[in-house]
C-alpha atoms as a PDB file:
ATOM      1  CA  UNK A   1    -109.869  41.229  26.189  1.00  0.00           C
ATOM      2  CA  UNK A   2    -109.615  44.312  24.841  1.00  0.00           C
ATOM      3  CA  UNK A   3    -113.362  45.420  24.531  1.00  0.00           C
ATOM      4  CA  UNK A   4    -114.423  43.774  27.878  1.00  0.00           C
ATOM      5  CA  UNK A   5    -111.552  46.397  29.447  1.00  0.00           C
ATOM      6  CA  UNK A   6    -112.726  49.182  27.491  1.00  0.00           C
ATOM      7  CA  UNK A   7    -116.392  48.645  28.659  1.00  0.00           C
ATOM      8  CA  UNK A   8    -114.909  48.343  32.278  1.00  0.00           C
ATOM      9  CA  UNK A   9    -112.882  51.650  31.954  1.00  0.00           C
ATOM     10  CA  UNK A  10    -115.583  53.895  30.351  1.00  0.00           C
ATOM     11  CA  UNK A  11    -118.120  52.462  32.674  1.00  0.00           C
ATOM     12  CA  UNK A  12    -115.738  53.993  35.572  1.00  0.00           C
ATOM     13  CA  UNK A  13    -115.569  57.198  34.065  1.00  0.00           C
ATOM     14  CA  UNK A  14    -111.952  57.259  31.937  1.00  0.00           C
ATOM     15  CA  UNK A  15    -111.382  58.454  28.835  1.00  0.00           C
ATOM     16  CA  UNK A  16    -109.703  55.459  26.845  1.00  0.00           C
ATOM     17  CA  UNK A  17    -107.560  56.141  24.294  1.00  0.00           C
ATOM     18  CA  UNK A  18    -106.555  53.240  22.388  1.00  0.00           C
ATOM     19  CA  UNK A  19    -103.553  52.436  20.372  1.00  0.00           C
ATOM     20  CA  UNK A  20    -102.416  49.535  18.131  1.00  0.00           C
ATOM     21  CA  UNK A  21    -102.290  48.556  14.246  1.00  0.00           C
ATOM     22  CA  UNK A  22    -105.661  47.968  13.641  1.00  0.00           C
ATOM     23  CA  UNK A  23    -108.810  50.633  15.119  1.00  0.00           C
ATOM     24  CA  UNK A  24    -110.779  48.453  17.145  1.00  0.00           C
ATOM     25  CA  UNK A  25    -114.844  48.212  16.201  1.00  0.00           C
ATOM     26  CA  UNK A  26    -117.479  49.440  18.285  1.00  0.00           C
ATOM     27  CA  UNK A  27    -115.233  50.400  21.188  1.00  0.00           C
ATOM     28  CA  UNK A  28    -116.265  53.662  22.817  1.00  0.00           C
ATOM     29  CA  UNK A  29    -113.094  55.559  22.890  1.00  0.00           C
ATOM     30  CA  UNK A  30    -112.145  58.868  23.486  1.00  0.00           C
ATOM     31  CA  UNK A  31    -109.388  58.380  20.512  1.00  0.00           C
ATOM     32  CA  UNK A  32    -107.425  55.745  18.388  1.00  0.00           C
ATOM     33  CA  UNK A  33    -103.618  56.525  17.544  1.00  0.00           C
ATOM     34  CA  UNK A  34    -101.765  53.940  15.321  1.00  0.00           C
ATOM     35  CA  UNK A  35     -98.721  52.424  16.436  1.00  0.00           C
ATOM     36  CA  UNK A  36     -96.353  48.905  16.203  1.00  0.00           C
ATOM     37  CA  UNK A  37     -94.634  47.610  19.173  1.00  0.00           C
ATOM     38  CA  UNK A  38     -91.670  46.721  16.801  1.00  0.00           C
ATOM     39  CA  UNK A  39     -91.585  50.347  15.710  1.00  0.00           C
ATOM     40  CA  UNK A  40     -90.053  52.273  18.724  1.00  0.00           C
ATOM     41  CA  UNK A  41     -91.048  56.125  17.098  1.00  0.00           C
ATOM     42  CA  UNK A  42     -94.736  54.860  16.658  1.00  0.00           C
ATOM     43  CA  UNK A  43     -95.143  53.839  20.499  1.00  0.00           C
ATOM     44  CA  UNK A  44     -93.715  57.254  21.597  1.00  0.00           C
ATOM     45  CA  UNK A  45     -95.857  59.409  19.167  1.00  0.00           C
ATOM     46  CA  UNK A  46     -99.111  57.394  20.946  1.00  0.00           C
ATOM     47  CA  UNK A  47     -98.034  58.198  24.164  1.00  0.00           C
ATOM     48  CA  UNK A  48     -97.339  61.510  23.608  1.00  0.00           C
ATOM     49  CA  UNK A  49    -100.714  62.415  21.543  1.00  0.00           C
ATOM     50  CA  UNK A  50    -102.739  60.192  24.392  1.00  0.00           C
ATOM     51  CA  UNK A  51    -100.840  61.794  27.753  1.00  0.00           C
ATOM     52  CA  UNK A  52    -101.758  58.864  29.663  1.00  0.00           C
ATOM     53  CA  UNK A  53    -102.450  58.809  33.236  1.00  0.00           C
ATOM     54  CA  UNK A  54    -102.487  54.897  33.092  1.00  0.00           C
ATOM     55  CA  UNK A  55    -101.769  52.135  30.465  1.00  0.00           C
ATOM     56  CA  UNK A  56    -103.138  48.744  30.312  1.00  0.00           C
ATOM     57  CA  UNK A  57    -100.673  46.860  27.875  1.00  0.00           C
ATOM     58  CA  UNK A  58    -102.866  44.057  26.220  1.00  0.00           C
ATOM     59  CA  UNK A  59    -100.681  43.628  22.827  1.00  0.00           C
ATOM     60  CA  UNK A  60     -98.856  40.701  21.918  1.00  0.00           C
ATOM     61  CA  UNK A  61     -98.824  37.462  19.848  1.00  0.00           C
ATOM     62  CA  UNK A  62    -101.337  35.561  22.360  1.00  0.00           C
ATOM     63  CA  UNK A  63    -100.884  32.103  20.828  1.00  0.00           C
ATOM     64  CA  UNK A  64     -98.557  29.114  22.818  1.00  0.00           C
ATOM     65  CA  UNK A  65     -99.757  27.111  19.825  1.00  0.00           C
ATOM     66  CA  UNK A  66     -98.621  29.804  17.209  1.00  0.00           C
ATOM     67  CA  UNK A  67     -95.429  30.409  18.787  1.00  0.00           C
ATOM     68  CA  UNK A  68     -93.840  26.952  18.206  1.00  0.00           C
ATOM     69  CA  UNK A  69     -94.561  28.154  14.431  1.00  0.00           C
ATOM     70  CA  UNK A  70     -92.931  31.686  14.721  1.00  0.00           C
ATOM     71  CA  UNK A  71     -90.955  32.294  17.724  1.00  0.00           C
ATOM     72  CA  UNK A  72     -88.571  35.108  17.008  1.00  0.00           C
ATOM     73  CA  UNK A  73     -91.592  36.971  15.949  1.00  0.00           C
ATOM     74  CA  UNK A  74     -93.604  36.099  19.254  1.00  0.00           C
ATOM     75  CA  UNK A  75     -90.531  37.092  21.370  1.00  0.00           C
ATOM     76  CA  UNK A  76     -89.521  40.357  19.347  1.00  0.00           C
ATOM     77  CA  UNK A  77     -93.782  41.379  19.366  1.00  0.00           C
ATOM     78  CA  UNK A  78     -93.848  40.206  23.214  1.00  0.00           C
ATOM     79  CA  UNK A  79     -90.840  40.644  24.855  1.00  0.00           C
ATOM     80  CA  UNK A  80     -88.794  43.484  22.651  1.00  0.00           C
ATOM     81  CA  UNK A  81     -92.019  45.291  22.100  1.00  0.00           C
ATOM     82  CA  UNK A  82     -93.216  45.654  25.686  1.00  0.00           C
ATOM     83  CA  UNK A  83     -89.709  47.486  26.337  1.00  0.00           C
ATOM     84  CA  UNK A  84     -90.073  49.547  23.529  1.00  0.00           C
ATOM     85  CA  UNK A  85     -93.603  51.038  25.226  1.00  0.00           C
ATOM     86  CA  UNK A  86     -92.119  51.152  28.798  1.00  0.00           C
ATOM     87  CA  UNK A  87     -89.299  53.265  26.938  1.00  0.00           C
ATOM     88  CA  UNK A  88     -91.702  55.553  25.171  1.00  0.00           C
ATOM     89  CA  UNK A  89     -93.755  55.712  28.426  1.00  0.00           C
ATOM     90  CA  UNK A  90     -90.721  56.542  30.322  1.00  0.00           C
ATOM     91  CA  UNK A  91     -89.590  59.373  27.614  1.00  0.00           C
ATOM     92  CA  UNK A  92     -93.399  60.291  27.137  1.00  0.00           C
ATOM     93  CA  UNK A  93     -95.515  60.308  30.484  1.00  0.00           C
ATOM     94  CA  UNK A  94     -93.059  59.226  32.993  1.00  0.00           C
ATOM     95  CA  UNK A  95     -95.893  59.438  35.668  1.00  0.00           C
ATOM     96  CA  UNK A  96     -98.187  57.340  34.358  1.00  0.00           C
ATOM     97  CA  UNK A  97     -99.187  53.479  36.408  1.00  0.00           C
ATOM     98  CA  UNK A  98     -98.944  50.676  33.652  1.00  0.00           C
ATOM     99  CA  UNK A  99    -100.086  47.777  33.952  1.00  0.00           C
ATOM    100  CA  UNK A 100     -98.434  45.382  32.312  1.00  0.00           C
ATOM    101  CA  UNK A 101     -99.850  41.721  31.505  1.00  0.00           C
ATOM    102  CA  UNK A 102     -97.739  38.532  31.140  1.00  0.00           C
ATOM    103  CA  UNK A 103     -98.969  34.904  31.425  1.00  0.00           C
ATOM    104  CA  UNK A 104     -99.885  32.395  34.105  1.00  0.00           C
ATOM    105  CA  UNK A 105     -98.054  30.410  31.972  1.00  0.00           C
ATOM    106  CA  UNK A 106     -94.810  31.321  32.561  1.00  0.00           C
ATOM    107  CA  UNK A 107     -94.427  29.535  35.763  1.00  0.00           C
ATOM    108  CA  UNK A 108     -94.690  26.395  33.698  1.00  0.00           C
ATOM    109  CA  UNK A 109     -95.395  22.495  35.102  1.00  0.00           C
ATOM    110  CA  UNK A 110     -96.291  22.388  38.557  1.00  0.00           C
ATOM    111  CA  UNK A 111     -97.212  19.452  40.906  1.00  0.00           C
ATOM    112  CA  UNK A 112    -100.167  18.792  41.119  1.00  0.00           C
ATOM    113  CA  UNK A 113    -102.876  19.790  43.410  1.00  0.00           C
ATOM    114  CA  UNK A 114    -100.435  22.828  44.118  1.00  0.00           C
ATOM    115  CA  UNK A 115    -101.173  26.180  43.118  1.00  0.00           C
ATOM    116  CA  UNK A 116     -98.296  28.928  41.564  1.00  0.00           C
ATOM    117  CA  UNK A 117     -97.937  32.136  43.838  1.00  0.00           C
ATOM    118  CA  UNK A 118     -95.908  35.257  42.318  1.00  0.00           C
ATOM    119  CA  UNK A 119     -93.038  33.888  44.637  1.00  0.00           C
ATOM    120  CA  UNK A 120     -92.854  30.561  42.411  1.00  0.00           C
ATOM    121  CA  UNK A 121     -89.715  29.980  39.748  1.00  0.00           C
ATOM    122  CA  UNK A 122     -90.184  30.714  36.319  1.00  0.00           C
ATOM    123  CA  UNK A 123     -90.113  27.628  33.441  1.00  0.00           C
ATOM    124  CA  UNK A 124     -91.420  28.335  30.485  1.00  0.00           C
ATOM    125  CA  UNK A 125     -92.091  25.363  28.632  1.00  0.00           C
ATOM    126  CA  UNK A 126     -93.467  27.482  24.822  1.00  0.00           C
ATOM    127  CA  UNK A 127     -91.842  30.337  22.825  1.00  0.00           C
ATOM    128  CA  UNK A 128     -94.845  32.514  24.073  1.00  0.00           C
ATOM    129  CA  UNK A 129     -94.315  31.674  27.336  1.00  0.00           C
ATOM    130  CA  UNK A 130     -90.624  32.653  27.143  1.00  0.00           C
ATOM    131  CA  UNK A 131     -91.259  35.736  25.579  1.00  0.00           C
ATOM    132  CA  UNK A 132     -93.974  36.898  28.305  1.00  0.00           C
ATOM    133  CA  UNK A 133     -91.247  35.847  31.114  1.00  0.00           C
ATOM    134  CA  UNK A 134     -89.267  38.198  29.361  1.00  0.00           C
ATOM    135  CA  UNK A 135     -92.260  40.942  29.182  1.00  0.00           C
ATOM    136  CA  UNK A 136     -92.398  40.517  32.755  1.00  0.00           C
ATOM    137  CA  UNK A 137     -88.853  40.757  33.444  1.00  0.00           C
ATOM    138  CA  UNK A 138     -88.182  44.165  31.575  1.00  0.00           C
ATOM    139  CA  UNK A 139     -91.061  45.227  33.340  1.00  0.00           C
ATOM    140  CA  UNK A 140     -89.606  44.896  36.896  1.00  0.00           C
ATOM    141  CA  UNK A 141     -86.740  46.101  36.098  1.00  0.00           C
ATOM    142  CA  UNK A 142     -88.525  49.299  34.928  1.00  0.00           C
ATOM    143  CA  UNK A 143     -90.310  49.025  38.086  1.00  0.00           C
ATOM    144  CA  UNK A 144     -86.947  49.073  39.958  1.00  0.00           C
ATOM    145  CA  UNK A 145     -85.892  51.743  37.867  1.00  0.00           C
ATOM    146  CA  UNK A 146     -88.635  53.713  39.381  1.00  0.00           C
ATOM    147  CA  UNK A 147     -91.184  53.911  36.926  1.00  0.00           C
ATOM    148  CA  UNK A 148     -94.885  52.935  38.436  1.00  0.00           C
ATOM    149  CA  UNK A 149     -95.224  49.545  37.083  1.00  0.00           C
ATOM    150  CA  UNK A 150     -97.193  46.472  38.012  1.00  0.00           C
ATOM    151  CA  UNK A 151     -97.334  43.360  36.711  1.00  0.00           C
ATOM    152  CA  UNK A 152    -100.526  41.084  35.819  1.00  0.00           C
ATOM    153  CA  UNK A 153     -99.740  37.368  35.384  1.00  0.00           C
ATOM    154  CA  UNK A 154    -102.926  36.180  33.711  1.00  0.00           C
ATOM    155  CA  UNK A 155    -103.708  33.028  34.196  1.00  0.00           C
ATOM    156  CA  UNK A 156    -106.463  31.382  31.345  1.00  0.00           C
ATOM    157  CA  UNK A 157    -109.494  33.184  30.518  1.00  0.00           C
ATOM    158  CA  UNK A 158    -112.405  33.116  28.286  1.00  0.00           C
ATOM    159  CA  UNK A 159    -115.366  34.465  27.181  1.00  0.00           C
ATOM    160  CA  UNK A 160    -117.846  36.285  24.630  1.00  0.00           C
ATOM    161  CA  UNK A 161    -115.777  37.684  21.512  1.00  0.00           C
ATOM    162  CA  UNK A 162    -112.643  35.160  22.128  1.00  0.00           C
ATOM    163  CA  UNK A 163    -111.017  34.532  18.983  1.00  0.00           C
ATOM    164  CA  UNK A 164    -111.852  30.309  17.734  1.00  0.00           C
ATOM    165  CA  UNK A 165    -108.087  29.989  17.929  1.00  0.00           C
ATOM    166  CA  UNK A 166    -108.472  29.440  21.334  1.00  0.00           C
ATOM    167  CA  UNK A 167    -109.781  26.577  23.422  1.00  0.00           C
ATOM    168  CA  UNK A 168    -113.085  27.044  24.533  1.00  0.00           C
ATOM    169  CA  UNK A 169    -114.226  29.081  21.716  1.00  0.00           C
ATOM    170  CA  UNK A 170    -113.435  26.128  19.646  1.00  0.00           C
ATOM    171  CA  UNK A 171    -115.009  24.160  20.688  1.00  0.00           C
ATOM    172  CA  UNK A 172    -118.418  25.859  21.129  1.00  0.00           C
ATOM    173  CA  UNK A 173    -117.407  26.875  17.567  1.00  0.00           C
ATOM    174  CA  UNK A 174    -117.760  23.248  16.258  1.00  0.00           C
ATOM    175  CA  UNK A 175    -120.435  22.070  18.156  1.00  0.00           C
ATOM    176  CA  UNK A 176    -122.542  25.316  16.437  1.00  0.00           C
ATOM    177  CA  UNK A 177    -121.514  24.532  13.187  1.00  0.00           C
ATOM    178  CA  UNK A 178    -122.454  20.927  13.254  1.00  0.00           C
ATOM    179  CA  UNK A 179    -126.119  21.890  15.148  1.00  0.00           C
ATOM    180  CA  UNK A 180    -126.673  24.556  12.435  1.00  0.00           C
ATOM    181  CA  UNK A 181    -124.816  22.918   9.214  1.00  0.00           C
ATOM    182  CA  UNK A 182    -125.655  19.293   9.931  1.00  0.00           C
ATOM    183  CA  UNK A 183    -121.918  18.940   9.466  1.00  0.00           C
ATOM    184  CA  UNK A 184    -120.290  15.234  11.103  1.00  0.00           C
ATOM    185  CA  UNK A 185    -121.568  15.446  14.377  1.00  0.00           C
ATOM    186  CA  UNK A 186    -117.389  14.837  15.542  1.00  0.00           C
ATOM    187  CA  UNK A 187    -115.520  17.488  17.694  1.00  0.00           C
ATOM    188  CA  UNK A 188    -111.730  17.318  17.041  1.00  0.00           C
ATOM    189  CA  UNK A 189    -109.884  18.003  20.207  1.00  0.00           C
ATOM    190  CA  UNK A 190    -106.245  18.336  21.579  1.00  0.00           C
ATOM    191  CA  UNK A 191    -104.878  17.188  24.681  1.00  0.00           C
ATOM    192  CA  UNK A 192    -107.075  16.857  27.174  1.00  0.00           C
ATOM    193  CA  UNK A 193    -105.478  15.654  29.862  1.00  0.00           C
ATOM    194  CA  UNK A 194    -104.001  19.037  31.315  1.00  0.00           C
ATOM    195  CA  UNK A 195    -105.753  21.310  34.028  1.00  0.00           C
ATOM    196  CA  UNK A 196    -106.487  24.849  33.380  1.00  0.00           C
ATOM    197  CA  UNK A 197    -107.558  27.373  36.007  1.00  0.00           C
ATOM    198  CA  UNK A 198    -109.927  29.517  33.921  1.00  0.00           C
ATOM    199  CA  UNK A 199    -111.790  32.922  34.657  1.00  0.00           C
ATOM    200  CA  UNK A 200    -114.177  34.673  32.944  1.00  0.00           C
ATOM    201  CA  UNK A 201    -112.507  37.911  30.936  1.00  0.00           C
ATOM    202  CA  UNK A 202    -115.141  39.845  32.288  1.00  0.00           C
ATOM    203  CA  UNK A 203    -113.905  39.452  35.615  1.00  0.00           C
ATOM    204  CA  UNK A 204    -110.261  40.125  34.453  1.00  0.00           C
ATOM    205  CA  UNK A 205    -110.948  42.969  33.115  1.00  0.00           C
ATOM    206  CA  UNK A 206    -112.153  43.831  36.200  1.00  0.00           C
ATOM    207  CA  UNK A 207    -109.133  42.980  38.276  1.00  0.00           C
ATOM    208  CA  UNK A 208    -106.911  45.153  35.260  1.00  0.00           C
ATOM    209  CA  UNK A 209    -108.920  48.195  36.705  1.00  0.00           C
ATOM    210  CA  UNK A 210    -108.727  47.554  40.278  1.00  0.00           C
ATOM    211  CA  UNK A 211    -105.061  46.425  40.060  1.00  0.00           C
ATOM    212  CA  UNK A 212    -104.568  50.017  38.103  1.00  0.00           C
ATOM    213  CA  UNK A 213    -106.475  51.366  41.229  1.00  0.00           C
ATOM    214  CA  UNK A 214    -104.954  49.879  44.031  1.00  0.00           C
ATOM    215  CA  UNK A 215    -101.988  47.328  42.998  1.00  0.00           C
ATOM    216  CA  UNK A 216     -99.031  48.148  45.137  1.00  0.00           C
ATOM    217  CA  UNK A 217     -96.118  49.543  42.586  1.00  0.00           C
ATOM    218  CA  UNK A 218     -93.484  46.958  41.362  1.00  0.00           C
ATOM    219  CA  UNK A 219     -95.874  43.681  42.768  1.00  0.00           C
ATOM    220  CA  UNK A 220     -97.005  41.098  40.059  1.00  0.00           C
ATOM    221  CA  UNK A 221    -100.189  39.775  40.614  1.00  0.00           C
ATOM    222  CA  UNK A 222    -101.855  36.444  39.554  1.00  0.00           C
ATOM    223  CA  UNK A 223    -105.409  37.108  37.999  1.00  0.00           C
ATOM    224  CA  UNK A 224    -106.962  33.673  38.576  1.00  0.00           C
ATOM    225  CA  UNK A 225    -109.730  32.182  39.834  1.00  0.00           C
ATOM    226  CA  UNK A 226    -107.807  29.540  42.172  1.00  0.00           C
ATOM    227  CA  UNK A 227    -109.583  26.314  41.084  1.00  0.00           C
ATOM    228  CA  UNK A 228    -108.190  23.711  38.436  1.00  0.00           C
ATOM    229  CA  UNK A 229    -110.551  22.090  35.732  1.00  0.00           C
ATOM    230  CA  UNK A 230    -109.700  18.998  33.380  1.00  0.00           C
ATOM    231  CA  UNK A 231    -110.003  20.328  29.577  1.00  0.00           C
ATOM    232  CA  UNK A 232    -111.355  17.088  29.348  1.00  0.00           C
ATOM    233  CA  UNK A 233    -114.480  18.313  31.900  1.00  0.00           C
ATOM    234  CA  UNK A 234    -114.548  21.286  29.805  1.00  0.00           C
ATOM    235  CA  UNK A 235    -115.661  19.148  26.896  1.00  0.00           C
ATOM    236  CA  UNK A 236    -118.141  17.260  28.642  1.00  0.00           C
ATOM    237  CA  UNK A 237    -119.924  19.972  30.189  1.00  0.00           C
ATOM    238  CA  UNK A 238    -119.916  21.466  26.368  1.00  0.00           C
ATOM    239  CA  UNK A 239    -120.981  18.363  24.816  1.00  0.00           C
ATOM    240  CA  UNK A 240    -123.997  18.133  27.447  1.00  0.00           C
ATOM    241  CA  UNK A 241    -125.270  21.376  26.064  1.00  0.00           C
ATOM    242  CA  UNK A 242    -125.190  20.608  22.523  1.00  0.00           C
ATOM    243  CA  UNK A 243    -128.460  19.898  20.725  1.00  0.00           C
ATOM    244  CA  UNK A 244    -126.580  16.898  18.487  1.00  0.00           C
ATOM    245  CA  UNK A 245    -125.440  13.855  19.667  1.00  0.00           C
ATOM    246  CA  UNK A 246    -121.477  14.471  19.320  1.00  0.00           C
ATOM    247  CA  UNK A 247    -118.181  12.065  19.389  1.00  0.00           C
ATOM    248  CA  UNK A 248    -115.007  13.812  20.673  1.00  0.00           C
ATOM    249  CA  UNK A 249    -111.583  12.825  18.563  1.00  0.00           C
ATOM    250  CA  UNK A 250    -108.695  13.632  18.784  1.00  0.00           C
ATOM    251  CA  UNK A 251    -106.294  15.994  15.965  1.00  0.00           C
ATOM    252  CA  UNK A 252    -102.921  15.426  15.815  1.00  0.00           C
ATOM    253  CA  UNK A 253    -102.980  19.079  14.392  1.00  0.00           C
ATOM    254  CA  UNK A 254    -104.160  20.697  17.790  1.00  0.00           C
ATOM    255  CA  UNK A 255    -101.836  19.014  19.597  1.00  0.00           C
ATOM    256  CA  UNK A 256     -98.756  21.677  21.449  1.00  0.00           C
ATOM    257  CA  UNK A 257     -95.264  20.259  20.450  1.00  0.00           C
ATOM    258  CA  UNK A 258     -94.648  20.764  24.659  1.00  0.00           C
ATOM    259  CA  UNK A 259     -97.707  21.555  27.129  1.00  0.00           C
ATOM    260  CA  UNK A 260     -98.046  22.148  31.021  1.00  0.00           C
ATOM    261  CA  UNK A 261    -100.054  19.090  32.793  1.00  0.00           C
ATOM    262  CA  UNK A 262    -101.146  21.536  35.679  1.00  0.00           C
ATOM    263  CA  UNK A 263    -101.517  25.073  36.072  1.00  0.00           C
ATOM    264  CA  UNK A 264    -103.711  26.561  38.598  1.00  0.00           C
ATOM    265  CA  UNK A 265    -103.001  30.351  39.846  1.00  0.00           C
ATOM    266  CA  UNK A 266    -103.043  31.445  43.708  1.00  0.00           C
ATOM    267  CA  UNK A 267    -104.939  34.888  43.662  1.00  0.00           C
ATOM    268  CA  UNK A 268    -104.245  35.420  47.152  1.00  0.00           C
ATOM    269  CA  UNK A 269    -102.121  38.190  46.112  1.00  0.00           C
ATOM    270  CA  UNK A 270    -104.865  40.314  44.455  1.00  0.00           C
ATOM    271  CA  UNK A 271    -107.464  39.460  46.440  1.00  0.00           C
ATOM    272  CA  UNK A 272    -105.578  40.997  49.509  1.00  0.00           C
ATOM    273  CA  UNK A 273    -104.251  44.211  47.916  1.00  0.00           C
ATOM    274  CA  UNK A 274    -107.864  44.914  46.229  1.00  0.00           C
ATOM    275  CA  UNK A 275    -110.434  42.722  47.257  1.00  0.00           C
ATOM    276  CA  UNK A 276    -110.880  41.312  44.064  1.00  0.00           C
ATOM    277  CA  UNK A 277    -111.998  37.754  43.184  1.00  0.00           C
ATOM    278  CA  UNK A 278    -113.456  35.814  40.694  1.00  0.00           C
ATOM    279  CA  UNK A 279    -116.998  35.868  40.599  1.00  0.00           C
ATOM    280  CA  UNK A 280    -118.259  34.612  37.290  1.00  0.00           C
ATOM    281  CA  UNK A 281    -118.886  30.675  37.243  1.00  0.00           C
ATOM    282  CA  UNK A 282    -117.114  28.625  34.414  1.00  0.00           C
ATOM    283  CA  UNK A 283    -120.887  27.063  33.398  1.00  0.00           C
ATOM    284  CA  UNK A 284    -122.077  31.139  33.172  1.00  0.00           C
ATOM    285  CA  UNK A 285    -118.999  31.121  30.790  1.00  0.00           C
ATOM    286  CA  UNK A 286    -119.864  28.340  28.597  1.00  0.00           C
ATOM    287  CA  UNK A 287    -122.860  29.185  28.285  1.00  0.00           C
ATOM    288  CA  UNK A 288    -122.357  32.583  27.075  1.00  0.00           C
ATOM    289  CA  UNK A 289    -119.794  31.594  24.815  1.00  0.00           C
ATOM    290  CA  UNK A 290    -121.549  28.874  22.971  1.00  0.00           C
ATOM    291  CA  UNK A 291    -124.680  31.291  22.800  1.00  0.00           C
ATOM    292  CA  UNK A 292    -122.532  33.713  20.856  1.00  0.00           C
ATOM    293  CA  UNK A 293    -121.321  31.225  18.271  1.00  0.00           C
ATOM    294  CA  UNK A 294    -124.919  29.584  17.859  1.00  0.00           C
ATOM    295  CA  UNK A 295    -125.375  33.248  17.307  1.00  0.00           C
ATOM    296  CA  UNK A 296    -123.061  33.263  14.497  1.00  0.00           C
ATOM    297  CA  UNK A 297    -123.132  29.702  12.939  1.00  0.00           C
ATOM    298  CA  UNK A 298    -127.152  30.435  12.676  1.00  0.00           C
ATOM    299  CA  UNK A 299    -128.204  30.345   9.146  1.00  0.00           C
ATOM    300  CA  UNK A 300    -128.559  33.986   8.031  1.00  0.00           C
END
């Protein structure tokens, strides 16, 4: 996400500043300043070197999967660590707009054919999901507190330079391997029974900037397209574009110890505060995404 929102800033005319563990590569920023969102002197020493008129807060531990494995750590990096930078912000550059983003996901299982609005209760069903209910949570009440704070509850996205931990790059990951490696032509899977509502990070980093623009202070906003896919249709419409014949199986191994059966995100919200919307197409999506890691399975 990070790069896509980086592109989208600088292409507006900021100067980004960026801040984190690592230096990002490639990313066309007016300065890096290292920091930990467990380390509450780091955040503020960023803030203050970067005087921020806005902040986008991207970091986190942004695995469901991995947080079964490691909880505590995905709730102190997620939850704890997001009030440690609305703290430093507060102390820092207490008029700066932040935007912080949470998770579609922590609205948990809901009925089908129905789609979550900001006004829905909260059930997290994962560690990670619990720990950005909390993120969202300490951000309202520094909201309330009357900091300028909006919330972005991020339904699932996807796209060029997603990490293979993550469904949809996986995917494309394997079927490149086996087209350039002549590796088993089988694609391991999870559960695909469950309906995502998917949009292309492009167009989420979009709506970051325009909720930063216009987003009404204290609201939380779904970023979503508003339409439900099957994983399972996800797979197919993969499988159709892959140059080997391929059987799907599934991996006990990428299976969630608890998962949501249906979660689709009503961007009413958004679209009526800043006229944003969705506009990339999920084939556009796969399409790009398995070109990049044909692109980096090829042989040399």
């Amino acid at each position: 996400m990070g790069p896509h929102a980086v592109r989208e800033l600088a292409a507006r005319g900021a100067r980004v500043h960026d801040t984190g563990v690592v230096p990002p590569a490639g990313a066309a920023l007016e300065a890096w300043h290292a920091s930990d969102l467990n380390d509450p002197e780091s955040l503020a020493r960023a803030v203050a070197a970067a005087r921020p008129d806005f902040l986008l807060h991207l970091a986190g531990q942004s695995s469901a999967a991995l947080s079964f494995e490691r909880p505590a750590e995905t709730f102190r990096v997620n939850a704890v660590g997001t009030w440690h930078l609305l703290e430093a912000l507060n102390a820092q550059a207490p008029q700066a707009r932040a935007l912080i983003v949470t998770s579609g996901e922590i609205y948990g299982p809901q009925p089908d054919g129905e789609r979550a609005a900001e006004d829905a209760p909260l059930r997290p069903v994962s560690p990670y999901a619990l720990s950005k209910a909390a993120a969202d949570a300490f951000a309202a009440i520094t909201a309330e507190r009357g900091q300028d704070v909006i919330r972005a509850r991020s339904f699932a996205h996807a796209g060029p330079g997603q990490d293979s931990r993550f469904v949809i790059p996986s995917f494309a990951r394997q079927i490149a391997a086996i087209e350039a490696r002549g590796l088993k032509p089988v694609l391991r899977v999870g559960n695909l029974d469950v309906t995502r509502d998917f949009t292309d990070v492009r167009d989420v980093a979009r709506a970051y900037v325009v909720l930063l623009e216009r987003g009404r202070r204290g609201a939380a906003y779904n970023v979503s397209s508003g339409a439900g896919v099957r994983l399972a249709d996800v797979v197919e419409r993969l499988v159709r574009r892959s140059h080997a014949p391929i059987r799907i199986e599934p991996d006990p191994a990428r299976m969630r110890p608890a998962d949501v059966q249906y979660l689709v995100g009503d961007p009413g919200s958004i679209r009526r505060d800043t006229g944003w919307s969705a506009e990339i197409p999920l084939d556009r999506t796969l399409d790009d995404v398995l070109a990049e890691w044909r692109a980096r399975e090829s042989p040399g």
